[in-house]
C-alpha atoms as a PDB file:
ATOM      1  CA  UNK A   1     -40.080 -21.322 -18.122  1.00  0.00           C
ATOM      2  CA  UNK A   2     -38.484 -21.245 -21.776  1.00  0.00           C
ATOM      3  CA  UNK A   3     -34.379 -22.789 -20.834  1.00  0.00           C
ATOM      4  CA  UNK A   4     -31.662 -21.739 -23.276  1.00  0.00           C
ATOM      5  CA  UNK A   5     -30.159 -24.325 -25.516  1.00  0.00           C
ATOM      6  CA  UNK A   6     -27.806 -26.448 -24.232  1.00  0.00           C
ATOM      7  CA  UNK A   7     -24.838 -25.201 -26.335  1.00  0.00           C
ATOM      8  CA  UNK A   8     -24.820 -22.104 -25.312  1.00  0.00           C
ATOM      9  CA  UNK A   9     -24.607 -23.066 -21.774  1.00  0.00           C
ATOM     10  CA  UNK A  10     -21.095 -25.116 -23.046  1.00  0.00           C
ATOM     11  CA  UNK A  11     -20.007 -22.269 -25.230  1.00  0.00           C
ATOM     12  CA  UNK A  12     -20.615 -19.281 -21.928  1.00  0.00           C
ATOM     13  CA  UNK A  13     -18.591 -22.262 -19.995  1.00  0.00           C
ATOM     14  CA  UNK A  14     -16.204 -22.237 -22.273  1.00  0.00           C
ATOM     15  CA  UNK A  15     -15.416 -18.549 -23.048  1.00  0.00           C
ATOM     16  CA  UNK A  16     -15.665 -18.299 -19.266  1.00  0.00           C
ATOM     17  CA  UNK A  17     -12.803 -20.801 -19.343  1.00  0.00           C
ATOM     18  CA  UNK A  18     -10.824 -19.152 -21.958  1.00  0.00           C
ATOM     19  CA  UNK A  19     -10.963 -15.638 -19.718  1.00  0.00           C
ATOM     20  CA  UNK A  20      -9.873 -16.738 -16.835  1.00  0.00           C
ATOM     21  CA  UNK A  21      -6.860 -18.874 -18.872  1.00  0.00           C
ATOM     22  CA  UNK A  22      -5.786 -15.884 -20.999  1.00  0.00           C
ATOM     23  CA  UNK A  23      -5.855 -13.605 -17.380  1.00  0.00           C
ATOM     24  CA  UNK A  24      -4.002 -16.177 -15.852  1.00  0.00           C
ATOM     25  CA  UNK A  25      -1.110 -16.386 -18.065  1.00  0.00           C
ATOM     26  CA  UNK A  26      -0.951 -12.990 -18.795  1.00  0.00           C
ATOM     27  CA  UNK A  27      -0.551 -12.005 -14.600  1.00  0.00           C
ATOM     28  CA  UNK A  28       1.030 -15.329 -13.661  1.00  0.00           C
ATOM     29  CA  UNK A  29       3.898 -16.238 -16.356  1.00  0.00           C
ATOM     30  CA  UNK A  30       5.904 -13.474 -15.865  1.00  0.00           C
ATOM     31  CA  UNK A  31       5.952 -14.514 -11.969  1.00  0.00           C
ATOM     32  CA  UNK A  32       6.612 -17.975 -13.131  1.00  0.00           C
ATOM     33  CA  UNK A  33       9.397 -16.452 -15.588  1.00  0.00           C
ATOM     34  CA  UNK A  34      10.813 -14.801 -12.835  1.00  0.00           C
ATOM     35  CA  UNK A  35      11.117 -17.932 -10.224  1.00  0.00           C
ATOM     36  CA  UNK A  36      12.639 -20.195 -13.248  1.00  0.00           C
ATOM     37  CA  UNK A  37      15.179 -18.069 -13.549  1.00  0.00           C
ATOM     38  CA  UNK A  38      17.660 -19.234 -10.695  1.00  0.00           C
ATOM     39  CA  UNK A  39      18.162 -21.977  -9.385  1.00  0.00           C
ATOM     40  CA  UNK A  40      17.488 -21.437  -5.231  1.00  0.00           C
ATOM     41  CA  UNK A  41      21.258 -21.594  -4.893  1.00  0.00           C
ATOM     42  CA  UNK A  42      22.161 -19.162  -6.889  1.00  0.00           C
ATOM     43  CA  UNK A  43      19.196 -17.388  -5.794  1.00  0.00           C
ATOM     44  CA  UNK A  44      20.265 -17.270  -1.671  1.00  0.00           C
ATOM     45  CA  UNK A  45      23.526 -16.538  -3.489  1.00  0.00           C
ATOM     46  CA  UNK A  46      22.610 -13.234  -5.325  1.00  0.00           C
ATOM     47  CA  UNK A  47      20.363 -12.481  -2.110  1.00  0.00           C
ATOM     48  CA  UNK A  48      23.669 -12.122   0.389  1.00  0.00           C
ATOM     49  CA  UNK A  49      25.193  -9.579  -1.723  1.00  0.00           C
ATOM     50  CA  UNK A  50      26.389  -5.962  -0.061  1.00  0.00           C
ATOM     51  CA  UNK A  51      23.901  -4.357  -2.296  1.00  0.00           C
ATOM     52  CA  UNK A  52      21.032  -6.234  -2.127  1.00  0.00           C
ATOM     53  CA  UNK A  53      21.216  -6.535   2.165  1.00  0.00           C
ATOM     54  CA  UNK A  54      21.613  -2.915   1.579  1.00  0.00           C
ATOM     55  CA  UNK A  55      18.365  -2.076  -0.332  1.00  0.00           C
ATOM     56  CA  UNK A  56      16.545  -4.607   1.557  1.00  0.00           C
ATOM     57  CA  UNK A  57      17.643  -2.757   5.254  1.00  0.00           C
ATOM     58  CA  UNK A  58      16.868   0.569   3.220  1.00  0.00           C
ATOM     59  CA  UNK A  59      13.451  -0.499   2.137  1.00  0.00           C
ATOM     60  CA  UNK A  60      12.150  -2.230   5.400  1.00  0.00           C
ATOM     61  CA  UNK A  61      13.268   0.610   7.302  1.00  0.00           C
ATOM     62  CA  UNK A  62      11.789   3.440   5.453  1.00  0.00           C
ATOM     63  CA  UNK A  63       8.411   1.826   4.577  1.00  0.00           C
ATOM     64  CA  UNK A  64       7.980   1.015   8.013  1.00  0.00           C
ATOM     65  CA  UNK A  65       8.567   4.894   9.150  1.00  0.00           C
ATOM     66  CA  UNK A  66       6.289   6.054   6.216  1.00  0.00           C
ATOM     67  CA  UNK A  67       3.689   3.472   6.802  1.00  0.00           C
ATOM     68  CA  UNK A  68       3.949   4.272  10.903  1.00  0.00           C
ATOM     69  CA  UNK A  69       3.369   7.867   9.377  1.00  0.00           C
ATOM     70  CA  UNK A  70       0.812   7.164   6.794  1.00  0.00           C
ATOM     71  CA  UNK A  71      -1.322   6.001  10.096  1.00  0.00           C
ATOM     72  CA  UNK A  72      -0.945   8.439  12.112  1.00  0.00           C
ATOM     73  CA  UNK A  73      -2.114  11.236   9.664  1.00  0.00           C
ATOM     74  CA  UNK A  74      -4.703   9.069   7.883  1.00  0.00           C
ATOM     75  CA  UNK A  75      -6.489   7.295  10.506  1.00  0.00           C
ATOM     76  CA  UNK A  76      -8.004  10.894  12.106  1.00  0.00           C
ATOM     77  CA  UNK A  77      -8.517  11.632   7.876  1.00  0.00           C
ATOM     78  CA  UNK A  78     -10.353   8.088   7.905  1.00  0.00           C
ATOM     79  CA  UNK A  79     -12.240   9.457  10.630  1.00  0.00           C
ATOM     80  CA  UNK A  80     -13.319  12.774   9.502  1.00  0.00           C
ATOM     81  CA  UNK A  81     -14.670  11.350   6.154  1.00  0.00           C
ATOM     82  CA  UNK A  82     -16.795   8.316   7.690  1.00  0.00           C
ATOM     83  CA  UNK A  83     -18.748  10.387  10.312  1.00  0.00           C
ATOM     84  CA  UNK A  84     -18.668  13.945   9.440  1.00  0.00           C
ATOM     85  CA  UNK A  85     -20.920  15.149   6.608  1.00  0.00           C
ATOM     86  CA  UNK A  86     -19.285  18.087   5.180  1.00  0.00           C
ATOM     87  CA  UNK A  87     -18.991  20.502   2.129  1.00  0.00           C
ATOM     88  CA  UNK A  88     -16.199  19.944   0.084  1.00  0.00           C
ATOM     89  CA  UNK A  89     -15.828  16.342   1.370  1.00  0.00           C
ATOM     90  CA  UNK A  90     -15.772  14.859  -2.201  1.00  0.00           C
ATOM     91  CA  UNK A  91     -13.400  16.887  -2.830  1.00  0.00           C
ATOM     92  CA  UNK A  92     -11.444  15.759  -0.464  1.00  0.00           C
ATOM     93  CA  UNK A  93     -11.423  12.078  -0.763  1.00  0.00           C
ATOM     94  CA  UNK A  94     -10.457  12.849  -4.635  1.00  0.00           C
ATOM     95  CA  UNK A  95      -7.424  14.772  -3.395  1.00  0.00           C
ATOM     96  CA  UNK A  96      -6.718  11.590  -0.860  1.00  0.00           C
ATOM     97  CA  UNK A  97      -7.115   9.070  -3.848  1.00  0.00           C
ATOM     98  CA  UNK A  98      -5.699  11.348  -6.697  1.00  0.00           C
ATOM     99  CA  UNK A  99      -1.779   9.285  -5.777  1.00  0.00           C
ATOM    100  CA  UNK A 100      -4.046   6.204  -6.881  1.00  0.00           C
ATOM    101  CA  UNK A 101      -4.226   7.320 -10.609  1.00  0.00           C
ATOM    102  CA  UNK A 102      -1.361   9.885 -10.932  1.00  0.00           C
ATOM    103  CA  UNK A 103       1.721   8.594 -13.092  1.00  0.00           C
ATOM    104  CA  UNK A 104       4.545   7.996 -10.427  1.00  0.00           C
ATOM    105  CA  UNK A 105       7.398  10.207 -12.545  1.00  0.00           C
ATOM    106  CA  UNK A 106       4.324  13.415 -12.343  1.00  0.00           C
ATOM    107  CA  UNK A 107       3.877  12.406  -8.407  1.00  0.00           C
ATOM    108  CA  UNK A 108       8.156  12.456  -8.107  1.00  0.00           C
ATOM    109  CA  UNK A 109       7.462  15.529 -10.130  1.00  0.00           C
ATOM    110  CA  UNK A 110       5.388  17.247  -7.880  1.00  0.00           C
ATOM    111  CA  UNK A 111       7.084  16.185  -4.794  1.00  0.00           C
ATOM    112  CA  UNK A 112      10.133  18.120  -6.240  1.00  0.00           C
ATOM    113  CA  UNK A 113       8.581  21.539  -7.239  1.00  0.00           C
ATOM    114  CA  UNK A 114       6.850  21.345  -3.803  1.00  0.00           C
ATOM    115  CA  UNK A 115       9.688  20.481  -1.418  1.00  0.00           C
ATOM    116  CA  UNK A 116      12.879  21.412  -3.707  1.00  0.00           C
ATOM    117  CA  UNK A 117      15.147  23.978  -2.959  1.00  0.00           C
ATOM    118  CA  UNK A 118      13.270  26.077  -4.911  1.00  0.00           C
ATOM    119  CA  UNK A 119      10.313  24.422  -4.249  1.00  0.00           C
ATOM    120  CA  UNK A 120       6.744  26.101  -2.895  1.00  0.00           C
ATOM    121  CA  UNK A 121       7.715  24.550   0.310  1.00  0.00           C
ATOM    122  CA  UNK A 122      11.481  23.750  -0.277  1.00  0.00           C
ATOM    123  CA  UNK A 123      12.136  27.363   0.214  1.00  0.00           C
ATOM    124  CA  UNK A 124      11.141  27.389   3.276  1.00  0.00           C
ATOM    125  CA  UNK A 125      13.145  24.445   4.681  1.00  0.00           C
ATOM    126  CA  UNK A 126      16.181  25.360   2.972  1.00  0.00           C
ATOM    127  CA  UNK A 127      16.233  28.710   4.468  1.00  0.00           C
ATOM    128  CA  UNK A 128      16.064  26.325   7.854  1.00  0.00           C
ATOM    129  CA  UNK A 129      18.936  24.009   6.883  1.00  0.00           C
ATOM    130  CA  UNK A 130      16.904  21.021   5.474  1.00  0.00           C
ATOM    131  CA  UNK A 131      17.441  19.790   2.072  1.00  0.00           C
ATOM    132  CA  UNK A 132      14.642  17.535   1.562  1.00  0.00           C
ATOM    133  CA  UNK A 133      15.231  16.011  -2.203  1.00  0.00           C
ATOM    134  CA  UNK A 134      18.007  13.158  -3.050  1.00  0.00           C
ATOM    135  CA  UNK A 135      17.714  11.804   0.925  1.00  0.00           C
ATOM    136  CA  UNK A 136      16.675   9.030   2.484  1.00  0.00           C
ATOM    137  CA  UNK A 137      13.477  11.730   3.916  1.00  0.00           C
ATOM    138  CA  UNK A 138      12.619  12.064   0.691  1.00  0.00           C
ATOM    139  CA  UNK A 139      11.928   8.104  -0.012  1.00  0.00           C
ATOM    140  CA  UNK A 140      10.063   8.671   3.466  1.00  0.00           C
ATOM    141  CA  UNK A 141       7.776  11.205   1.878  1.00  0.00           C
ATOM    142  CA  UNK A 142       7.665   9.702  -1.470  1.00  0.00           C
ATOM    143  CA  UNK A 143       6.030   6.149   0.213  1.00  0.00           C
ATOM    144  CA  UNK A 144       3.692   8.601   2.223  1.00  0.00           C
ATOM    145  CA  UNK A 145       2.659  10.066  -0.630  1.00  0.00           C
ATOM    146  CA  UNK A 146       1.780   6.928  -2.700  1.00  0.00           C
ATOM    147  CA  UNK A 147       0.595   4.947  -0.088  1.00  0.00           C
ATOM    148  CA  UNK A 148      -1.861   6.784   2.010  1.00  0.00           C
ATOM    149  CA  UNK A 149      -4.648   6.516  -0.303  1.00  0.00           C
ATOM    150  CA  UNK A 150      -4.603   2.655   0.850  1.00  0.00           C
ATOM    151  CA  UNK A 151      -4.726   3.249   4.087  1.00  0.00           C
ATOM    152  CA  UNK A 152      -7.125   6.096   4.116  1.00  0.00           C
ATOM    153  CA  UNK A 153      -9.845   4.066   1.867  1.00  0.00           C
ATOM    154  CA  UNK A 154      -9.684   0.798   3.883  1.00  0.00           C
ATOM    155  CA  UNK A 155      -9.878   2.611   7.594  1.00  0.00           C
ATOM    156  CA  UNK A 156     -12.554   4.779   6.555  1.00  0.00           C
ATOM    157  CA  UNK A 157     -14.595   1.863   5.205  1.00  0.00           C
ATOM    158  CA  UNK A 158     -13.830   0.244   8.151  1.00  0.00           C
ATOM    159  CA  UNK A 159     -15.394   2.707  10.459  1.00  0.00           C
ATOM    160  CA  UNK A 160     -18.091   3.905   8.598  1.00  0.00           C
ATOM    161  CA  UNK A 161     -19.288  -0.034   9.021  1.00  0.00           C
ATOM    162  CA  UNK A 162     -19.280   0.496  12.606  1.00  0.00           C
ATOM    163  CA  UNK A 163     -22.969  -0.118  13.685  1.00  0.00           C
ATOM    164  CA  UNK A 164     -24.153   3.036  14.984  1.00  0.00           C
ATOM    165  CA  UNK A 165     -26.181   1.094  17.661  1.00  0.00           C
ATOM    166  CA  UNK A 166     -23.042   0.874  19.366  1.00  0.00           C
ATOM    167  CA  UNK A 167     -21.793   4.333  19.335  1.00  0.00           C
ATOM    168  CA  UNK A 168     -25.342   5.691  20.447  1.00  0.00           C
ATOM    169  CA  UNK A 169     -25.186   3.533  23.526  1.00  0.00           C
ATOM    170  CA  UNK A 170     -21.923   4.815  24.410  1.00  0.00           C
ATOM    171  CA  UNK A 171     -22.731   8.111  24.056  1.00  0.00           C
ATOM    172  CA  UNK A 172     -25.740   7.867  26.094  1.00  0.00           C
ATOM    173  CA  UNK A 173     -23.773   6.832  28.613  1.00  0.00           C
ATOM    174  CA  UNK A 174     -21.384   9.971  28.454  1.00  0.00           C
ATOM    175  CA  UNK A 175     -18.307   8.550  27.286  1.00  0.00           C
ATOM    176  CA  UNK A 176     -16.696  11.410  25.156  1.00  0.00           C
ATOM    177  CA  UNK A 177     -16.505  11.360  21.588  1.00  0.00           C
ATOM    178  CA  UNK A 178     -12.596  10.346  22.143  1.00  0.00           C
ATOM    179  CA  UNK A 179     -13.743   7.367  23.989  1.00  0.00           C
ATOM    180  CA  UNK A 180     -16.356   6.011  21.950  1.00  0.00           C
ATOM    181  CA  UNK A 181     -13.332   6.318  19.090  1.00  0.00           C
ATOM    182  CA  UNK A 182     -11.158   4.396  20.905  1.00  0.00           C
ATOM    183  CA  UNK A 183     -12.890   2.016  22.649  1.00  0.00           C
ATOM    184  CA  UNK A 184     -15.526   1.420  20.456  1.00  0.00           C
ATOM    185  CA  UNK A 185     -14.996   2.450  16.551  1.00  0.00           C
ATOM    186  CA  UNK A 186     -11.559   1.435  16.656  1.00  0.00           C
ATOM    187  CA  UNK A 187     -11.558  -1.935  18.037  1.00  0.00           C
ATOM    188  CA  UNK A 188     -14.872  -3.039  15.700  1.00  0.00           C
ATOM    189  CA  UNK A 189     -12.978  -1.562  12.875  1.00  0.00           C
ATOM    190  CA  UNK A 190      -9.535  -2.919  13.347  1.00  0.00           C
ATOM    191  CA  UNK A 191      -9.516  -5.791  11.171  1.00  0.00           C
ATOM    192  CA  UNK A 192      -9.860  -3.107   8.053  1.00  0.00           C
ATOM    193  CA  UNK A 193      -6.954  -0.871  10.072  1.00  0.00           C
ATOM    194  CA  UNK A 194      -4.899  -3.445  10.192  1.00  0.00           C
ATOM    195  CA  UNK A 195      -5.569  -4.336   6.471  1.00  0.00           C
ATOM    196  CA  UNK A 196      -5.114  -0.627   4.793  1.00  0.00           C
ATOM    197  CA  UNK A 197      -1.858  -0.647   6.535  1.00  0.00           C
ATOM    198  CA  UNK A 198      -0.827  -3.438   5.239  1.00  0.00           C
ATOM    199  CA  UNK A 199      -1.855  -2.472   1.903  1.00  0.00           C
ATOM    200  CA  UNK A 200      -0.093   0.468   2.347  1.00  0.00           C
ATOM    201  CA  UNK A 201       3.244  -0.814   3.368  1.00  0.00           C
ATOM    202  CA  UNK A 202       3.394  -3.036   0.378  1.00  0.00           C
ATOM    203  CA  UNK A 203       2.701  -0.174  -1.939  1.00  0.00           C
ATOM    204  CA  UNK A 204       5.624   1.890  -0.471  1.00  0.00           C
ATOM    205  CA  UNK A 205       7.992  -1.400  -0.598  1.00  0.00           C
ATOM    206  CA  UNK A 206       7.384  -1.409  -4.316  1.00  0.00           C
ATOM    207  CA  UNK A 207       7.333   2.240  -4.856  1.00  0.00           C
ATOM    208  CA  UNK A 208       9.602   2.905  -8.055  1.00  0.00           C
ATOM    209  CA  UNK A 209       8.701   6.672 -10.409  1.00  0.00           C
ATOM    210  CA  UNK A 210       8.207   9.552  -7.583  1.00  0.00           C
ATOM    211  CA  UNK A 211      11.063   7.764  -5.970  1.00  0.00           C
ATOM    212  CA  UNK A 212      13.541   8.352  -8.211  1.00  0.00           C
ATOM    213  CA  UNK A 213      12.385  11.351  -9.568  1.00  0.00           C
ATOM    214  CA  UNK A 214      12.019  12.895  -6.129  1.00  0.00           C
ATOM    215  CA  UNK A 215      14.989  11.327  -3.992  1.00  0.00           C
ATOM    216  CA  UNK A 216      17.505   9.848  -7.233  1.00  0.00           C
ATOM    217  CA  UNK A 217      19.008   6.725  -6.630  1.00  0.00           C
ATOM    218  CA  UNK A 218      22.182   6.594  -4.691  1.00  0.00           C
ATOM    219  CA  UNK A 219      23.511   3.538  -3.067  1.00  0.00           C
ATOM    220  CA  UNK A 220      22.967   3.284   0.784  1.00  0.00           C
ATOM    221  CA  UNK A 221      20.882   6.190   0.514  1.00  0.00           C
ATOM    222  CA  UNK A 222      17.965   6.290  -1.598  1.00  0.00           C
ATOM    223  CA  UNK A 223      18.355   3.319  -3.737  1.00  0.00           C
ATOM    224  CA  UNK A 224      15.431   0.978  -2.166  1.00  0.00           C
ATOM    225  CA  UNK A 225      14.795  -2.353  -3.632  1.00  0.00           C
ATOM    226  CA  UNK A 226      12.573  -1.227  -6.643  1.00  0.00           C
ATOM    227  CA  UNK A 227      15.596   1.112  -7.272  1.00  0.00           C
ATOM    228  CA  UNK A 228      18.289  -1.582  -6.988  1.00  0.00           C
ATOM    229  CA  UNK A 229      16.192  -3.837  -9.099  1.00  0.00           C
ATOM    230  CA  UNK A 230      16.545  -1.282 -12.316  1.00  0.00           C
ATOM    231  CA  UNK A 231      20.269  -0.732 -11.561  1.00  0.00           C
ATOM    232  CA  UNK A 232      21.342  -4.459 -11.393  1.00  0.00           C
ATOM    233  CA  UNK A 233      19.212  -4.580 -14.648  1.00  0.00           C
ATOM    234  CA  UNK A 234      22.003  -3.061 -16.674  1.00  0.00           C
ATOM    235  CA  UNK A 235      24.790  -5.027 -15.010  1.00  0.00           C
ATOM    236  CA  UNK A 236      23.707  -8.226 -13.339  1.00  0.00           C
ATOM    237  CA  UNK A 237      20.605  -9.246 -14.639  1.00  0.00           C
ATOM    238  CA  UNK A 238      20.812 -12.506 -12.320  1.00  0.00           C
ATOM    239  CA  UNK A 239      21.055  -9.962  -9.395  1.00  0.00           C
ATOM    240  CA  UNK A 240      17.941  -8.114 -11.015  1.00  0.00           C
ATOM    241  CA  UNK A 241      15.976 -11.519 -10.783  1.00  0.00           C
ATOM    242  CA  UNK A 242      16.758 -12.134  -7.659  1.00  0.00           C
ATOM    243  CA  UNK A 243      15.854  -8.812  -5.652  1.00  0.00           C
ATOM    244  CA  UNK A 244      12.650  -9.162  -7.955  1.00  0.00           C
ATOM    245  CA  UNK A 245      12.348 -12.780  -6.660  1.00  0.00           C
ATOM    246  CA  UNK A 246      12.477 -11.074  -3.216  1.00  0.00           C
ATOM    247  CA  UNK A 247       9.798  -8.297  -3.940  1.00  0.00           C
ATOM    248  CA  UNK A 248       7.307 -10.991  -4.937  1.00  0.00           C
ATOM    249  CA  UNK A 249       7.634 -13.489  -2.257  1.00  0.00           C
ATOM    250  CA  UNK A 250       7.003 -10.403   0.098  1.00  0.00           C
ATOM    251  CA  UNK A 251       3.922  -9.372  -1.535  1.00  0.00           C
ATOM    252  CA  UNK A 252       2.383 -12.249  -2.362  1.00  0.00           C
ATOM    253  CA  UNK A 253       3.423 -13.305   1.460  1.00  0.00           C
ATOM    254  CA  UNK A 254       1.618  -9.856   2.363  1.00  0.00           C
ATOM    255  CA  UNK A 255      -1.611 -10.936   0.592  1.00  0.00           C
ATOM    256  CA  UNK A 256      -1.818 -14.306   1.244  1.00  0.00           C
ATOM    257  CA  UNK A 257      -1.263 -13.196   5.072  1.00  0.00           C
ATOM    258  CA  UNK A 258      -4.044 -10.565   4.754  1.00  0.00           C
ATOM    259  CA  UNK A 259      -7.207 -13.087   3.003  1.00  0.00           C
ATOM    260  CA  UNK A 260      -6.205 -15.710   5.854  1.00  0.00           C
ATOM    261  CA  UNK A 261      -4.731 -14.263   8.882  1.00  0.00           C
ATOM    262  CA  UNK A 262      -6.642 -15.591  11.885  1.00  0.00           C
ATOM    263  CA  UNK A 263      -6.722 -12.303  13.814  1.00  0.00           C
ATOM    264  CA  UNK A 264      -8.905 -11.033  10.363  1.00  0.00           C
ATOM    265  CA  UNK A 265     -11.246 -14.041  11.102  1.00  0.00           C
ATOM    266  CA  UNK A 266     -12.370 -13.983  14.358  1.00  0.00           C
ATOM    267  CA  UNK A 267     -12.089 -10.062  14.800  1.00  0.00           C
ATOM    268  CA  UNK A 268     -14.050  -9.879  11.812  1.00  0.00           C
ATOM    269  CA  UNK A 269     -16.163 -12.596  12.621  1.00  0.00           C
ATOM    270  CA  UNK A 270     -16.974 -11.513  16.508  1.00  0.00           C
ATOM    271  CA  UNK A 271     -17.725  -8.080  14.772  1.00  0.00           C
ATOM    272  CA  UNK A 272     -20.552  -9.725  12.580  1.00  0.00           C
ATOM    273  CA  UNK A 273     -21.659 -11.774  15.547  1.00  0.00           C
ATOM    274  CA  UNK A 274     -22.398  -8.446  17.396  1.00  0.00           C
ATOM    275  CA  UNK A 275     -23.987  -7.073  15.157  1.00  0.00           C
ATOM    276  CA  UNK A 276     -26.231  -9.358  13.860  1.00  0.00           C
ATOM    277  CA  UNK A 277     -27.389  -9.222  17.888  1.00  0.00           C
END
């Protein structure tokens, strides 16, 4: 069998090498930048002002009602797309994954013509007494918005994995399609659940365009981190670096969590188990 030259071996290594360098510093130096900014006491400093406790109670709260929303409409989506066959069903996922690719000020955009007071649907709840737009509802449906596609894509990989082995036995022994769901599809499926949502959560804590386009950016109302991050940019650029500082740690917390969490392990790992039996 006729073996390259040696040097070309070296020079793949090496351009190899110089790939993964150039990717490195390119994703990791502005992190670094950020981090060598403060000093940790003037860091835990920055992070007890009024404002900052304030976006960081507005963002937990509303990403955590948007991504307990984001499941609740997207796991029976999940569903439908993994085991129905359908017409129109690419068509559907691309709707579900269009947020993915859409510029966030033309997703705030569309949020507002939709749900404004003269929006398609806006008209509609104003004439009910709700003024969706410039609330804290609107960062609510903003997060949905951006962050479902996560969700949706990861569950409905995760149960279209489900052997069907399983669900045939079930059924032959008449548990309803409900049960089979719930007692089998979701539980094998979980660990990719569990994972989308995650996924999801940290996309709507770092939401930024449709939010401010949609809901504006007013302080103890709308003005999430992301928000409070560009504000303290023209004033306190310390206080900019350190809610950044913040947003990092929690997502690189979020994905560090997700690759090693032990419930990801030996869910996933019991699911392989069973299957390969």
């Amino acid at each position: 069998m006729h073996r390259p030259p040696a040097w070309r071996d070296v020079l793949l290594r090496v351009a190899v090498a110089v790939a993964i360098a150039v990717l490195l510093v390119v994703l990791v130096l502005p992190l670094i930048a950020l981090v060598a900014r403060l000093s940790p006491l003037a860091l835990l400093r920055h992070l007890g002002d009024h404002d900052v406790v304030a976006a960081l109670r507005l963002s937990i709260a509303t990403t955590a009602i948007a991504t307990v929303a984001v499941i609740v409409l997207g796991l029976p989506t999940a569903w439908l797309l993994s085991s129905v066959e359908f017409r129109g069903k690419a068509v559907l996922r691309a709707l579900i994954e269009l947020p993915l690719v859409l510029p966030p000020t033309v997703a705030g955009l569309g949020l507002l013509l939709a749900f404004g007071r003269a929006g398609l649907a806006g008209k509609v709840l104003h004439a009910a007494g709700i003024a969706l737009p410039f609330t804290t509802l609107a960062v609510i449906v903003a997060q949905i918005f951006v962050a479902t596609p996560f969700f949706v894509s990861a569950a409905t990989a995760g149960l279209a994995a489900v052997d069907q082995g399983y669900l045939d036995a079930a059924a032959a022994l008449r548990a309803t399609p409900a049960y089979r769901f719930a007692h089998v599809m979701l539980p094998l499926a979980l660990p990719s659940i569990v994972a989308g949502a995650i996924m999801s959560w940290a996309r709507a804590l770092g939401e930024f365009g449709a939010t401010i386009t949609f809901a504006g950016n007013l302080a103890g109302r709308t003005e999430t981190m992301p928000l409070a991050v560009y504000t303290a940019m023209q004033t306190d650029l310390d206080a900019a670096v350190a809610l950044a500082v913040l947003l990092v740690v929690f997502a690189f917390a979020l994905l560090l969590g997700l690759r090693a969490a032990p419930w990801a392990v030996s869910i996933g790992g019991g699911r392989a188990r069973r299957q390969r039996h």
